[in-house]
Protein backbone atom coordinates (compact mmCIF):
# COMPACT_ATOMS: atom_id res chain seq x y z
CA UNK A 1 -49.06 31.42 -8.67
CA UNK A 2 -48.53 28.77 -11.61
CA UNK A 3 -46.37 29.16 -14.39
CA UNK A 4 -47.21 27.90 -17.84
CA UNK A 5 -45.02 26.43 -20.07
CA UNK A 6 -44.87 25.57 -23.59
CA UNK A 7 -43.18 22.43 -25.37
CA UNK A 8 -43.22 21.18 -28.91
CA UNK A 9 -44.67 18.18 -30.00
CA UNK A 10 -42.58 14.99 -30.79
CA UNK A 11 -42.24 13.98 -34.82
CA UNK A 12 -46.44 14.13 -35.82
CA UNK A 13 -45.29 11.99 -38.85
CA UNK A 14 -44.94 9.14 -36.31
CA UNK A 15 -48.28 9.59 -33.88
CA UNK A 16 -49.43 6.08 -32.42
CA UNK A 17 -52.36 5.52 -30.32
CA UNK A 18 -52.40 2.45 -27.89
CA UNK A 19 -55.70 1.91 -26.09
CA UNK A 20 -55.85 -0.19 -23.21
CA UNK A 21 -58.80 -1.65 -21.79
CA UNK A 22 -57.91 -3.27 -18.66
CA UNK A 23 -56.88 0.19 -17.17
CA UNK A 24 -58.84 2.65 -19.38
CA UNK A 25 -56.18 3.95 -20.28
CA UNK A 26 -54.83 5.88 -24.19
CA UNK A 27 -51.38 6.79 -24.90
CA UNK A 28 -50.40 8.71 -27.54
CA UNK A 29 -46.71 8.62 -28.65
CA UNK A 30 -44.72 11.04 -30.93
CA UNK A 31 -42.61 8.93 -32.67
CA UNK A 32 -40.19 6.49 -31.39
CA UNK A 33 -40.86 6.77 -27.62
CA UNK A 34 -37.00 7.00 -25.58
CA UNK A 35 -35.72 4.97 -23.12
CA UNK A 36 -35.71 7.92 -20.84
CA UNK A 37 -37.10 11.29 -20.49
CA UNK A 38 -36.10 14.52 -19.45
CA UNK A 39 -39.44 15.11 -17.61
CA UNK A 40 -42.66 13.80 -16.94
CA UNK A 41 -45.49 15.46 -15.75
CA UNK A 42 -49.10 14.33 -14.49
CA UNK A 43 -51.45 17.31 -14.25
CA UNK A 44 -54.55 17.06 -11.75
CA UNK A 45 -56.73 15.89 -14.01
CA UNK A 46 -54.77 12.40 -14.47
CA UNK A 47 -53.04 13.50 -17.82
CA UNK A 48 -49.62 12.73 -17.81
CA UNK A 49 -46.81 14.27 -20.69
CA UNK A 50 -43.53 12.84 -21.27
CA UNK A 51 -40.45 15.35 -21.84
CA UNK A 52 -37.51 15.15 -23.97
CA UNK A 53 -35.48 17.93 -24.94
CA UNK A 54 -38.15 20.56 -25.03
CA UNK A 55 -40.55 18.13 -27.01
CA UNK A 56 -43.80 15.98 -25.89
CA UNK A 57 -42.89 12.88 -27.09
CA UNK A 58 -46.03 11.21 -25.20
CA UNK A 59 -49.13 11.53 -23.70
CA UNK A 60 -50.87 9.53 -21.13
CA UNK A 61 -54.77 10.06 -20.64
CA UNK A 62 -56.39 8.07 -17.98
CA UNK A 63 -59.74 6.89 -16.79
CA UNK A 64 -60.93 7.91 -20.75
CA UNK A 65 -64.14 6.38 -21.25
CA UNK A 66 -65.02 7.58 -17.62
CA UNK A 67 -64.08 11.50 -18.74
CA UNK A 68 -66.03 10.66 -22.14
CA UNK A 69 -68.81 9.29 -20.15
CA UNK A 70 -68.99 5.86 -21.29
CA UNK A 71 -68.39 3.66 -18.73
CA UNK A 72 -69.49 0.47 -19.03
């Protein structure tokens, strides 16, 4: 049996979105990204979210132009 649990997103005044290339790879921070988290979770289907007190403060999607079905 899974549980589910909820968080809050990090400050959505701040969002950035780094692309990279080389590893197909988009992360998505929530303001100024800490020097360490709390927790930091990668779900099966290679998404990972990083945890601080309570709050997503980033999100890790990889392989995204193979889920979007663009690979070149």
């Amino acid at each position: 049996m899974s549980t589910t649990r909820e968080y809050l997103i990090g400050n959505l005044d701040r969002v950035r979105l780094d692309y990279d290339r080389a590893t197909d790879t988009l992360h998505i921070s929530f303001g100024e990204p800490p020097e360490e988290v709390d927790e930091a979770i990668l779900t099966e289907e290679d998404v990972g979210f990083r945890i601080k007190d309570g709050r997503v403060v980033s999100i890790t999607i990889y392989n995204l132009l193979k889920r979007l079905g663009l690979e070149v």
